[in-house]
PDB file of N, CA and C in Angstrom:
ATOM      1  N   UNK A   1       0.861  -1.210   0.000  1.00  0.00           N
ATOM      2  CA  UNK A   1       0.000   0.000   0.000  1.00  0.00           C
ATOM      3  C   UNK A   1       0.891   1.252   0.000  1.00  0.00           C
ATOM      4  N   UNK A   2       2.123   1.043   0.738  1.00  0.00           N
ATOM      5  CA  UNK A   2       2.696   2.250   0.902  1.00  0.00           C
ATOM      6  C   UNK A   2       3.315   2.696  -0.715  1.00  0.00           C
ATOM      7  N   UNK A   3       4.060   1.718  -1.216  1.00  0.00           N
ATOM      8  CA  UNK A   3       4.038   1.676  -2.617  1.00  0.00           C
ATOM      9  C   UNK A   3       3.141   2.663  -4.136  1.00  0.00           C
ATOM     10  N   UNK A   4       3.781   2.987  -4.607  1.00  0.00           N
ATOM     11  CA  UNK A   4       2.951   3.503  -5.544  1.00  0.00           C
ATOM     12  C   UNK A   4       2.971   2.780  -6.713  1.00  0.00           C
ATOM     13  N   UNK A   5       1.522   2.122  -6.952  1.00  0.00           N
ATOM     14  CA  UNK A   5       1.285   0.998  -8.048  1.00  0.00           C
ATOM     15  C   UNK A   5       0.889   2.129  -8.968  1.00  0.00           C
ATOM     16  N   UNK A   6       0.766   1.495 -10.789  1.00  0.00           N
ATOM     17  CA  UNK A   6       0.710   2.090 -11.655  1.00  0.00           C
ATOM     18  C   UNK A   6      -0.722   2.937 -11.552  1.00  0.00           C
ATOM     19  N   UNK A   7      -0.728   4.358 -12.481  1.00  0.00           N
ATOM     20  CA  UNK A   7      -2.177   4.411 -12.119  1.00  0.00           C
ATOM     21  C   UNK A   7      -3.139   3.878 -11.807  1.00  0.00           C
ATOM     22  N   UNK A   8      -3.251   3.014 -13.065  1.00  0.00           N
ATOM     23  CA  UNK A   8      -4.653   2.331 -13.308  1.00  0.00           C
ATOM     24  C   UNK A   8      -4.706   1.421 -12.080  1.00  0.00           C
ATOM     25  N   UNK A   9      -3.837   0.545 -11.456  1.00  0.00           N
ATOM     26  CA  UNK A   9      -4.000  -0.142 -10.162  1.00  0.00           C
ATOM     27  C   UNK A   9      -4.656   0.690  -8.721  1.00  0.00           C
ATOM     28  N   UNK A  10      -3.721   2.268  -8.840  1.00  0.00           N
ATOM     29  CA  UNK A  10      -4.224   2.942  -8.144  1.00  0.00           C
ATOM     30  C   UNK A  10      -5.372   3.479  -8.232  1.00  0.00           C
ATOM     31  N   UNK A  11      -6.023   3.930  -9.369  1.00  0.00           N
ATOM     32  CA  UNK A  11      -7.543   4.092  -9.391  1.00  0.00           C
ATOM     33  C   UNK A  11      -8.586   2.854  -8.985  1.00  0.00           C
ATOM     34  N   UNK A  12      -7.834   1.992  -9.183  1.00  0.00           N
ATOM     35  CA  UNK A  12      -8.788   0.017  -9.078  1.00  0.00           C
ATOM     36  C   UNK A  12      -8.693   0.147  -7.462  1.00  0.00           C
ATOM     37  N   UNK A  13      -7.728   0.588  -6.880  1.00  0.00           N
ATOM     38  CA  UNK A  13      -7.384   0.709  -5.382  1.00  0.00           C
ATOM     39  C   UNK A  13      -8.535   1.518  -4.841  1.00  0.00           C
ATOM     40  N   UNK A  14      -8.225   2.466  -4.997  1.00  0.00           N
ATOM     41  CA  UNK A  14      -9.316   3.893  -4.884  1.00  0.00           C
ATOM     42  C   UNK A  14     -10.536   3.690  -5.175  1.00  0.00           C
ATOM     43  N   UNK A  15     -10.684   3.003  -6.029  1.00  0.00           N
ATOM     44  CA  UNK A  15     -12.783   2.645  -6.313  1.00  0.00           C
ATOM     45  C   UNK A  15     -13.018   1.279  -5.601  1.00  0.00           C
ATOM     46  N   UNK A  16     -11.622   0.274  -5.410  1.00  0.00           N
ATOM     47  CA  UNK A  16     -12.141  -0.655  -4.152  1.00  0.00           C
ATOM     48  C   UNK A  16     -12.618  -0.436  -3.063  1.00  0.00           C
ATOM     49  N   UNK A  17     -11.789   1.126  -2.488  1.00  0.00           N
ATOM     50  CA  UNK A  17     -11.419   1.140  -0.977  1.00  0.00           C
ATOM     51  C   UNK A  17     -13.107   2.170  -0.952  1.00  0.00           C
ATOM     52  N   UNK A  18     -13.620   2.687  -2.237  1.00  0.00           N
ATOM     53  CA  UNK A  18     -14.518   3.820  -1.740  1.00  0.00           C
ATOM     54  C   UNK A  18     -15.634   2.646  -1.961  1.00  0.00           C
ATOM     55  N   UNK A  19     -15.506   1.582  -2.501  1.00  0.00           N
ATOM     56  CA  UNK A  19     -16.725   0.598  -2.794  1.00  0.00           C
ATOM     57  C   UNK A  19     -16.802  -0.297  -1.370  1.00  0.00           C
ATOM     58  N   UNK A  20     -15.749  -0.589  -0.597  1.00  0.00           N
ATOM     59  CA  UNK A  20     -15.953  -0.998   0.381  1.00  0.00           C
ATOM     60  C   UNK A  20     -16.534  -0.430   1.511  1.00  0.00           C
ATOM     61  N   UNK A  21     -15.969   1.025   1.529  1.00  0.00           N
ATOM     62  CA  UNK A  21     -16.562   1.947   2.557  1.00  0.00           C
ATOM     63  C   UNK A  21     -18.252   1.724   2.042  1.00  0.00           C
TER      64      UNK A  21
END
């Protein structure tokens, strides 16, 4: 997490973490 994955992973990250909330 601390890592910075390629965008597109990081947007897939970001709409996981707001789909989980």
């Amino acid at each position: 997490m601390l890592k910075v994955p390629p965008k597109k992973k990081n947007a897939k990250t970001l709409l996981k973490q707001i789909t989980k909330l």
